[in-house]
C-alpha atoms as a PDB file:
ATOM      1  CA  UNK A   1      97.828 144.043 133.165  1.00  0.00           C
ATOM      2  CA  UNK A   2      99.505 144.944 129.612  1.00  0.00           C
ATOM      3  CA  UNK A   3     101.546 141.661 130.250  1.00  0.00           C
ATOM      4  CA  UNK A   4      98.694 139.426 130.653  1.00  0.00           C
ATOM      5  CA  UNK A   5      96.918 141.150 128.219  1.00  0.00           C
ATOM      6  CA  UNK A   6      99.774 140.649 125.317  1.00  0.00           C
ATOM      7  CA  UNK A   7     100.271 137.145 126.602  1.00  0.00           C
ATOM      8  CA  UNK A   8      96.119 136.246 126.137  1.00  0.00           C
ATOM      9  CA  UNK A   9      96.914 137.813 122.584  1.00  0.00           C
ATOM     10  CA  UNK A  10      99.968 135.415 122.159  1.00  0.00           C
ATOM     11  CA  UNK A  11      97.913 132.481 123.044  1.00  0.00           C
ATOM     12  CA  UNK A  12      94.972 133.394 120.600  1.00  0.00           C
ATOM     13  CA  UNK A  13      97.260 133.755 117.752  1.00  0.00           C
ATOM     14  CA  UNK A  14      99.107 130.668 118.252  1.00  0.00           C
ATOM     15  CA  UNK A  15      96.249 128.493 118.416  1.00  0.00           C
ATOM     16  CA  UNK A  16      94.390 130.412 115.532  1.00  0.00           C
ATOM     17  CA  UNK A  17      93.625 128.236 112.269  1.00  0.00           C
ATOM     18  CA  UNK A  18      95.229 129.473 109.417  1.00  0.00           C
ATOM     19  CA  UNK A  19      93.145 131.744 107.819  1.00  0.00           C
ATOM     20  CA  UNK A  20      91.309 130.300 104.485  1.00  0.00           C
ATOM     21  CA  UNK A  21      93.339 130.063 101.383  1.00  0.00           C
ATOM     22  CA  UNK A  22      92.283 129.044  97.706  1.00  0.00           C
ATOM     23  CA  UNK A  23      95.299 126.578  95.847  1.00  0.00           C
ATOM     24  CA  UNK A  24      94.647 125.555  92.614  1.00  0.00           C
ATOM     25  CA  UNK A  25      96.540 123.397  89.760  1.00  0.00           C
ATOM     26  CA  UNK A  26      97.083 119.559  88.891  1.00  0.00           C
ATOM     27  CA  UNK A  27      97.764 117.812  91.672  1.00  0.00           C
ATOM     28  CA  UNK A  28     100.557 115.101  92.520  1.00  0.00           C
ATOM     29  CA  UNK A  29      98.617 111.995  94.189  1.00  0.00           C
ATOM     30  CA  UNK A  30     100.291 110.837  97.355  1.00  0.00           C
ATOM     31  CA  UNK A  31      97.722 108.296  98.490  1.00  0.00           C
ATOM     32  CA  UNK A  32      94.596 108.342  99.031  1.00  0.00           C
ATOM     33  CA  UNK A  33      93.530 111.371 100.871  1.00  0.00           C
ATOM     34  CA  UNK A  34      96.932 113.405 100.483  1.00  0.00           C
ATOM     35  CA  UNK A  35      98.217 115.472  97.425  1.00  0.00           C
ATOM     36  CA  UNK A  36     101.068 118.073  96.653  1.00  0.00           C
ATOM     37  CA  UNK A  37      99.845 121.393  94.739  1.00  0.00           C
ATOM     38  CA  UNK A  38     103.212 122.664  93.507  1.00  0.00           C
ATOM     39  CA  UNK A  39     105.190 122.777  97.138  1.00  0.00           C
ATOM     40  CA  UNK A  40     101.828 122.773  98.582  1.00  0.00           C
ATOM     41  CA  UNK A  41     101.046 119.164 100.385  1.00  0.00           C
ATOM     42  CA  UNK A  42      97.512 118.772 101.066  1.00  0.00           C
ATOM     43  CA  UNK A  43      95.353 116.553 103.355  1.00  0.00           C
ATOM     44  CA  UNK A  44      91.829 116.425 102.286  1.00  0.00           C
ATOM     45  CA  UNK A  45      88.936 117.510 104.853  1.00  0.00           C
ATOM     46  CA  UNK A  46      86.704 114.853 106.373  1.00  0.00           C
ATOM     47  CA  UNK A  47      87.899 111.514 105.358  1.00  0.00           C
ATOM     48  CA  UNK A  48      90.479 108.686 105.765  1.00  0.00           C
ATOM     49  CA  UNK A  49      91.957 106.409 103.465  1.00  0.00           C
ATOM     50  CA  UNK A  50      93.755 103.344 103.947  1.00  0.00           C
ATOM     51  CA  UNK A  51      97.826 103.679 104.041  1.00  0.00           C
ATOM     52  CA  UNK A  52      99.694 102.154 101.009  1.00  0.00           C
ATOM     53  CA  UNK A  53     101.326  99.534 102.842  1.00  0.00           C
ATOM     54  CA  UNK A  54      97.557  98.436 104.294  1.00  0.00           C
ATOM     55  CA  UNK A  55      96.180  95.196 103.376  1.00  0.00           C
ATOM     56  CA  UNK A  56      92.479  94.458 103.051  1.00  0.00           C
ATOM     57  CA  UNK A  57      90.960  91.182 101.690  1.00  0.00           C
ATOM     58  CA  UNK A  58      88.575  91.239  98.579  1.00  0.00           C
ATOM     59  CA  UNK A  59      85.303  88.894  98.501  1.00  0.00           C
ATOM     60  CA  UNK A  60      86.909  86.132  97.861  1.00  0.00           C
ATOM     61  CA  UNK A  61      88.869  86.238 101.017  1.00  0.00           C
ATOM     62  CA  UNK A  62      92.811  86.963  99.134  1.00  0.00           C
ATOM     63  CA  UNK A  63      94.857  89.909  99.911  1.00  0.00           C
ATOM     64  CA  UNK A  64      95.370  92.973  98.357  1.00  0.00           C
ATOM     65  CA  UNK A  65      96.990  96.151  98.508  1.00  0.00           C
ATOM     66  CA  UNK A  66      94.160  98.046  99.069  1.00  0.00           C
ATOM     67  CA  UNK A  67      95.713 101.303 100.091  1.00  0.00           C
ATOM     68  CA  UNK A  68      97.392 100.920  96.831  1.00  0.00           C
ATOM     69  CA  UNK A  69      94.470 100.915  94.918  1.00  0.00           C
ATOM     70  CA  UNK A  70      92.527 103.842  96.828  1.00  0.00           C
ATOM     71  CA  UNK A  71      95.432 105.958  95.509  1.00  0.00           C
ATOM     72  CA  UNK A  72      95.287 104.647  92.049  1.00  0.00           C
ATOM     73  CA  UNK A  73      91.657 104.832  91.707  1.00  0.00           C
ATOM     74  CA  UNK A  74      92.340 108.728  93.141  1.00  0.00           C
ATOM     75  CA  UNK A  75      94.638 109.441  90.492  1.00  0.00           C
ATOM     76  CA  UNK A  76      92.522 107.434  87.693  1.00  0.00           C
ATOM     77  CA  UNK A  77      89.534 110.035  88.733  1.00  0.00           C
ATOM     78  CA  UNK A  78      92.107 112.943  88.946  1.00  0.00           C
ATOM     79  CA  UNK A  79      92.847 112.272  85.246  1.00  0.00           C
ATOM     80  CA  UNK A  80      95.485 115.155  85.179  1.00  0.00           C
ATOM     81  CA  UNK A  81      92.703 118.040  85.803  1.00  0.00           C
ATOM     82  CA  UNK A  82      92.674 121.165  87.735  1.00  0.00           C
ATOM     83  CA  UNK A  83      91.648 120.887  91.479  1.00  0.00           C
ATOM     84  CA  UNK A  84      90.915 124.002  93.185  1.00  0.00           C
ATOM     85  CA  UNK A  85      90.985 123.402  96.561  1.00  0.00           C
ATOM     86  CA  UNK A  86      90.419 125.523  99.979  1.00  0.00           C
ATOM     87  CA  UNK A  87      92.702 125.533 103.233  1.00  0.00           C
ATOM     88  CA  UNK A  88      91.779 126.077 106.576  1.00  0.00           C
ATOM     89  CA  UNK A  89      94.841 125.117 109.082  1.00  0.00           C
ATOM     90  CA  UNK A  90      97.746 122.950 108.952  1.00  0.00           C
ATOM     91  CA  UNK A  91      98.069 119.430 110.938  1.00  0.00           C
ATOM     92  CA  UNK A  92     100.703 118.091 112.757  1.00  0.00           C
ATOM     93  CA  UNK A  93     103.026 117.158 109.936  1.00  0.00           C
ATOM     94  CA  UNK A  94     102.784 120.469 108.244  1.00  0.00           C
ATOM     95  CA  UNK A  95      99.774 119.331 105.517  1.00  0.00           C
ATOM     96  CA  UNK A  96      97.575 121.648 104.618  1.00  0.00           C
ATOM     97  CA  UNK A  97      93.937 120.456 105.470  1.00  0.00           C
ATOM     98  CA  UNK A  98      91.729 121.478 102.784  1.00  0.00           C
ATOM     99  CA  UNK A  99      88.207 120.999 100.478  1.00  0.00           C
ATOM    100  CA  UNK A 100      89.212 119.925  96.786  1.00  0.00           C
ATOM    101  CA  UNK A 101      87.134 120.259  94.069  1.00  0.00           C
ATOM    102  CA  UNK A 102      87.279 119.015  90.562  1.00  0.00           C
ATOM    103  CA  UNK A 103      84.838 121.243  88.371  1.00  0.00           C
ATOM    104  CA  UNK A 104      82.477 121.293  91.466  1.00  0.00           C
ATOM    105  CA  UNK A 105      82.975 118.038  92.509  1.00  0.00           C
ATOM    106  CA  UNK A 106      83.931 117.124  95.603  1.00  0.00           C
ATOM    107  CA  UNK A 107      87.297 115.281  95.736  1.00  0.00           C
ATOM    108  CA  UNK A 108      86.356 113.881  99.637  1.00  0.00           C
ATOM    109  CA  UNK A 109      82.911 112.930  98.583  1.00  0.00           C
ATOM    110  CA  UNK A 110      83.507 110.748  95.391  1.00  0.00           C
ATOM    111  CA  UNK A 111      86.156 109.051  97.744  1.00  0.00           C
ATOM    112  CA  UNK A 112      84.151 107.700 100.243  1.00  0.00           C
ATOM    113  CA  UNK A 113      81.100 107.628  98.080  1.00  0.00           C
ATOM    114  CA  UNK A 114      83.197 105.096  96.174  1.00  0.00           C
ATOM    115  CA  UNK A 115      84.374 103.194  98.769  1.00  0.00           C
ATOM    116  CA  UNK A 116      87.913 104.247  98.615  1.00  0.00           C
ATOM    117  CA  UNK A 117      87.873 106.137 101.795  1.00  0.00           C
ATOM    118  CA  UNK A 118      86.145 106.697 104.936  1.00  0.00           C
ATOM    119  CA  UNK A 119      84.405 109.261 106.890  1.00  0.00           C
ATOM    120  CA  UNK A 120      86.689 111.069 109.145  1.00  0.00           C
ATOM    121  CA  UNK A 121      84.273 110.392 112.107  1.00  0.00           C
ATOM    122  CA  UNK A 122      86.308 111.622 114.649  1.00  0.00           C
ATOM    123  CA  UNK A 123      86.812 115.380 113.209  1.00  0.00           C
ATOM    124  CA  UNK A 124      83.772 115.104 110.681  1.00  0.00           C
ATOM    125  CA  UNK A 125      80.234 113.641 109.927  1.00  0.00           C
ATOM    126  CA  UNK A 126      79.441 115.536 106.811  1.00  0.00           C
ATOM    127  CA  UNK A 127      80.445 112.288 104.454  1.00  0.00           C
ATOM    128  CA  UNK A 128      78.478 109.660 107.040  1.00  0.00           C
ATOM    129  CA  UNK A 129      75.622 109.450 104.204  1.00  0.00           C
ATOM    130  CA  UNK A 130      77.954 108.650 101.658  1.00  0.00           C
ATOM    131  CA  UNK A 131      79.880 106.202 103.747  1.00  0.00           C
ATOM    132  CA  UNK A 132      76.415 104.590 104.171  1.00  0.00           C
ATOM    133  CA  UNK A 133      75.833 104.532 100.182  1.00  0.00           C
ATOM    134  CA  UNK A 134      78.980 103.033  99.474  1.00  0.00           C
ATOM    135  CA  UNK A 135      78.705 100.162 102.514  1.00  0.00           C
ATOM    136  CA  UNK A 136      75.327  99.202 100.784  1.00  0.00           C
ATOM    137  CA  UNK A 137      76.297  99.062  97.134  1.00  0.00           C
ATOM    138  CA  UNK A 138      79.448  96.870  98.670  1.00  0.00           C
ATOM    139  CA  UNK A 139      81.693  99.043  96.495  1.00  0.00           C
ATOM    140  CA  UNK A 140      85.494  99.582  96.796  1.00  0.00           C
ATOM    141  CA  UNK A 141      87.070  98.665 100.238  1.00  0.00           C
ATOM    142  CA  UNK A 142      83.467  97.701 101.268  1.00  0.00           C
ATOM    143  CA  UNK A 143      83.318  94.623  98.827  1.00  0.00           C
ATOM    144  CA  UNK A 144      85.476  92.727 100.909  1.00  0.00           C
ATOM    145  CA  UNK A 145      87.322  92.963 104.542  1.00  0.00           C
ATOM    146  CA  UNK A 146      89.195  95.509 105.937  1.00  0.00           C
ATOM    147  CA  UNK A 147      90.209  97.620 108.934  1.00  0.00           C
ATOM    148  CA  UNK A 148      89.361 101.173 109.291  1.00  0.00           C
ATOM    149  CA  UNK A 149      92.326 103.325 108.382  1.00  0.00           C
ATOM    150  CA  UNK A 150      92.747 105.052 112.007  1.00  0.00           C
ATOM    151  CA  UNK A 151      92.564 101.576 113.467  1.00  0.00           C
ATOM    152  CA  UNK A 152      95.010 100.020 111.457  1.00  0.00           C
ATOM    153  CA  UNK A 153      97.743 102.827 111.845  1.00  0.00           C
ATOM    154  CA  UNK A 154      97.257 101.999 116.002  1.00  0.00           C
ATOM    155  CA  UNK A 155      96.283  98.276 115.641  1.00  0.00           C
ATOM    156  CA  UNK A 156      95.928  95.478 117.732  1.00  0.00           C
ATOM    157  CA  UNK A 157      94.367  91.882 118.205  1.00  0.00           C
ATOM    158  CA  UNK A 158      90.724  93.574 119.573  1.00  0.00           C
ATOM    159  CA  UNK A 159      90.605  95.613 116.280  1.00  0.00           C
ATOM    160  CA  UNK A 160      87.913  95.793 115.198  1.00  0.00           C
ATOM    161  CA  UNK A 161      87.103  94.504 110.950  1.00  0.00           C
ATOM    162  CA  UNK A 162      84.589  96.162 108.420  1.00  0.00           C
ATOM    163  CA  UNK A 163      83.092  95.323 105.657  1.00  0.00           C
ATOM    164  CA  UNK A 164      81.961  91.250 104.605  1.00  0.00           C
ATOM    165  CA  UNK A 165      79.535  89.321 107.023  1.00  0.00           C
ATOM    166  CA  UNK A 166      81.961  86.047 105.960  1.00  0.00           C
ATOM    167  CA  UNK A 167      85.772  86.062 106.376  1.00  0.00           C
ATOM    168  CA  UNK A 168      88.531  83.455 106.715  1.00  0.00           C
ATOM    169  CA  UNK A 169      89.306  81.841 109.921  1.00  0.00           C
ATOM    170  CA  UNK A 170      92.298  83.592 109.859  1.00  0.00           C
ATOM    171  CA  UNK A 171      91.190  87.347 108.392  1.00  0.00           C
ATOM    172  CA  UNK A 172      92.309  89.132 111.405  1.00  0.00           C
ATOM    173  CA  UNK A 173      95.851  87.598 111.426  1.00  0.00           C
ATOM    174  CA  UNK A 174      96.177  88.733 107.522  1.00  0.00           C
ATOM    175  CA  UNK A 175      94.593  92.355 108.244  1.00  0.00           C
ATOM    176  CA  UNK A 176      96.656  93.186 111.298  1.00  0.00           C
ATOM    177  CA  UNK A 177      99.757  92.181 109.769  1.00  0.00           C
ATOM    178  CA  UNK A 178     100.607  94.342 106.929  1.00  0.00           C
ATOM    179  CA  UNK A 179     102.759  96.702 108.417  1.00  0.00           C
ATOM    180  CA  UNK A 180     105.376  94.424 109.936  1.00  0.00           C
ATOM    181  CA  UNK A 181     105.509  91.776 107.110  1.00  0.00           C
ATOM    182  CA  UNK A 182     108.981  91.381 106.030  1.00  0.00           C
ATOM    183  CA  UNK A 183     108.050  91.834 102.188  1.00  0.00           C
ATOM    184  CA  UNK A 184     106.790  94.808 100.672  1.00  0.00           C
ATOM    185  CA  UNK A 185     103.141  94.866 100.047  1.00  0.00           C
ATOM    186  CA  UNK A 186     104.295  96.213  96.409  1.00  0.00           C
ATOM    187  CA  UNK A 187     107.227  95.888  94.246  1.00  0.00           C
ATOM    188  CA  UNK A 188     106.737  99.892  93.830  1.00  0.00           C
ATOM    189  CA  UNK A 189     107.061 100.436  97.625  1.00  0.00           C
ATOM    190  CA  UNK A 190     109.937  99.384  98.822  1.00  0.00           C
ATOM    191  CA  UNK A 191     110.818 102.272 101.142  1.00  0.00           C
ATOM    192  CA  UNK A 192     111.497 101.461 104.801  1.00  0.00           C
ATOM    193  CA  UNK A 193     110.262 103.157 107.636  1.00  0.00           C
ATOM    194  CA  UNK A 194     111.888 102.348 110.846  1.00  0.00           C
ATOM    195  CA  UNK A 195     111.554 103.257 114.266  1.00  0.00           C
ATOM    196  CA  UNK A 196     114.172 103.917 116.560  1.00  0.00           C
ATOM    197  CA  UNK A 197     114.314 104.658 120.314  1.00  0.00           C
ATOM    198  CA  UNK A 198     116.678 107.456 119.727  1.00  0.00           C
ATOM    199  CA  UNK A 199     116.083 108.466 116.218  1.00  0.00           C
ATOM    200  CA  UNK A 200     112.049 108.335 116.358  1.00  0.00           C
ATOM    201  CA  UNK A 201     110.549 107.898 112.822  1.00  0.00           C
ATOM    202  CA  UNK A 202     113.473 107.233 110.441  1.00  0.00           C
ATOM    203  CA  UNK A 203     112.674 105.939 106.504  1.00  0.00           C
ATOM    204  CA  UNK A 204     115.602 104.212 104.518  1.00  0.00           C
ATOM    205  CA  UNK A 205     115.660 104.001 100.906  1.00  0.00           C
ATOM    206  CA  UNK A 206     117.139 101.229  98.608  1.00  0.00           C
ATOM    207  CA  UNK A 207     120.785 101.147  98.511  1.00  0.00           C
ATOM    208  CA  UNK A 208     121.383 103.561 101.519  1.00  0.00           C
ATOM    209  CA  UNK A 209     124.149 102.250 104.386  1.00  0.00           C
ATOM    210  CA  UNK A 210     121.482 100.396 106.262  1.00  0.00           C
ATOM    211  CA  UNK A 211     118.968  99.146 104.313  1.00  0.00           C
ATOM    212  CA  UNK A 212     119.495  95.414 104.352  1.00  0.00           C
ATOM    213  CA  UNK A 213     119.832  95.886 108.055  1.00  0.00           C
ATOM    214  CA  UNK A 214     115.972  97.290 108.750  1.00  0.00           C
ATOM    215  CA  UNK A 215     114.251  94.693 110.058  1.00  0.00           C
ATOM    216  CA  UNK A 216     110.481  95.293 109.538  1.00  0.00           C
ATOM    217  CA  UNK A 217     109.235  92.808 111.422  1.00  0.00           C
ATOM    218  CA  UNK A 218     110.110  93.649 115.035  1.00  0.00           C
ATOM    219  CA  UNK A 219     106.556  94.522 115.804  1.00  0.00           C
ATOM    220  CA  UNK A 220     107.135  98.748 116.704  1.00  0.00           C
ATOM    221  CA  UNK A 221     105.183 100.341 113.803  1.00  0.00           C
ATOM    222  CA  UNK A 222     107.420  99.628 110.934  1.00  0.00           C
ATOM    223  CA  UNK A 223     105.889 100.422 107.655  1.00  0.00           C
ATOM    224  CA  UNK A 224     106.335 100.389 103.796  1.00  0.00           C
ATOM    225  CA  UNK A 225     106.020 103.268 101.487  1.00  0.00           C
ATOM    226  CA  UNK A 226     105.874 104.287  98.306  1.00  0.00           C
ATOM    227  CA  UNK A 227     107.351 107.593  97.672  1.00  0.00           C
ATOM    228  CA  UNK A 228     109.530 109.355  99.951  1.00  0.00           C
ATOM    229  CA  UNK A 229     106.767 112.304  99.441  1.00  0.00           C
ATOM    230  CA  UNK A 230     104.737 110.045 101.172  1.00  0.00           C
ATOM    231  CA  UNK A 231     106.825 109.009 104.146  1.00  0.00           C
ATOM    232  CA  UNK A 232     107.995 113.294 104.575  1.00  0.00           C
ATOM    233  CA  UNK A 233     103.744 113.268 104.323  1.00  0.00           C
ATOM    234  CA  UNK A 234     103.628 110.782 106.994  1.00  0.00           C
ATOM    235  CA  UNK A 235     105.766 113.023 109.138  1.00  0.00           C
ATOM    236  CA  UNK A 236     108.843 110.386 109.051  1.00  0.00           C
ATOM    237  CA  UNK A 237     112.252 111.463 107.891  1.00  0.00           C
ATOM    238  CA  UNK A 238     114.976 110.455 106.101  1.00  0.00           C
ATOM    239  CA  UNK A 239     117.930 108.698 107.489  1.00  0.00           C
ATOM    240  CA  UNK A 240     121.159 110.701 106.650  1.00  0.00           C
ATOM    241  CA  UNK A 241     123.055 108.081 104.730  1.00  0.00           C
END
């Protein structure tokens, strides 16, 4: 009995959330819904932006690097002030989930509200309103094409696309292919993320051994990034030389 009860306690304490903590301080902007607070990387609650290698299409039907610009706009907003933000439990790649606030704003809400992220349907409803706002006033990612951000990170030809009534004949083809195209989406990411049978999720930076040698268009979840911040983020690691 005292070893099934100590092993019920083991279980509840291992699957416990973390309990709540307050960070605060200027934050550095990852992408669009992920941010370091000194050595603290955090994943804001309740919504999803697009990846900085993901490619929308505006109204006019051209590409652009739309994940890109939901971080930018982010950091525009951020403006160098203090975000105080509140954790709740970690994710699988070590973030720290939390609310963010910028002198009682919320950091999640103007996101979405502006079209630069989503609503995190799948964990959270509480920004479905402002999803809805945003989707009506046609603003940020909304004013064109694009794919939602969970989609898009496990894509495929029956993904589905958001946003304009009208597209190109050929919209899909541009929206699904981001992440293997064998040019950077940005002459500021040029990181490589490769994936290896034996290695798993491996990224290679500019002038290491084997960066020539990454081919990014085999088709197995290759992707671009920015910073390595945002590949560790990503839960991918750096190849050794």
């Amino acid at each position: 009995m005292k070893f099934r009860a100590a092993l019920v306690l083991l279980v509840a304490v291992t699957h416990s959330p973390a309990c709540a903590t307050e960070i605060s301080g200027t934050p550095r902007i990852v992408d669009g819904d992920t941010v370091e607070i000194g050595q603290t990387k955090i994943r804001l609650l309740g919504i999803d932006a697009p990846e900085t290698d993901q490619i929308c299409l505006n109204a006019k039907g051209d590409r652009w690097a739309c994940g890109i610009a939901a971080r930018d706009e982010l950091t525009r907003h951020s403006n160098g002030q203090i975000w105080e933000c509140t954790t709740t439990e970690r994710d699988q790649y070590g973030r720290s989930l939390a609310s963010c606030f910028i002198e009682g704003e919320d950091v999640s809400k103007w996101m979405v509200r502006s079209g630069w992220a989503l609503s995190f349907v799948k964990y959270s409803h509480v920004y479905d309103a402002d999803e809805i706002a945003a989707r009506e006033a046609r603003a940020g990612l909304w004013s064109g094409s694009f794919i939602a951000p969970w989609d898009w990170r496990h894509r495929n030809k029956a993904t589905i696309m958001l946003g304009a009534a009208s597209v190109p004949v050929n919209a899909q083809t541009i929206l699904l292919g981001a992440v293997s195209a064998s040019s950077a989406p940005s002459p500021e990411c040029l990181i490589k993320g490769n994936i290896s049978r034996k290695g798993g999720r491996i990224y290679h930076l500019p002038g290491q051994l084997n960066y020539a040698q990454i081919n990014m268009s085999k088709g197995l979840g290759e992707r671009w990034f920015c910073t390595e911040a945002e590949a560790d983020a990503a839960g991918w690691r750096k190849a050794a030389r």
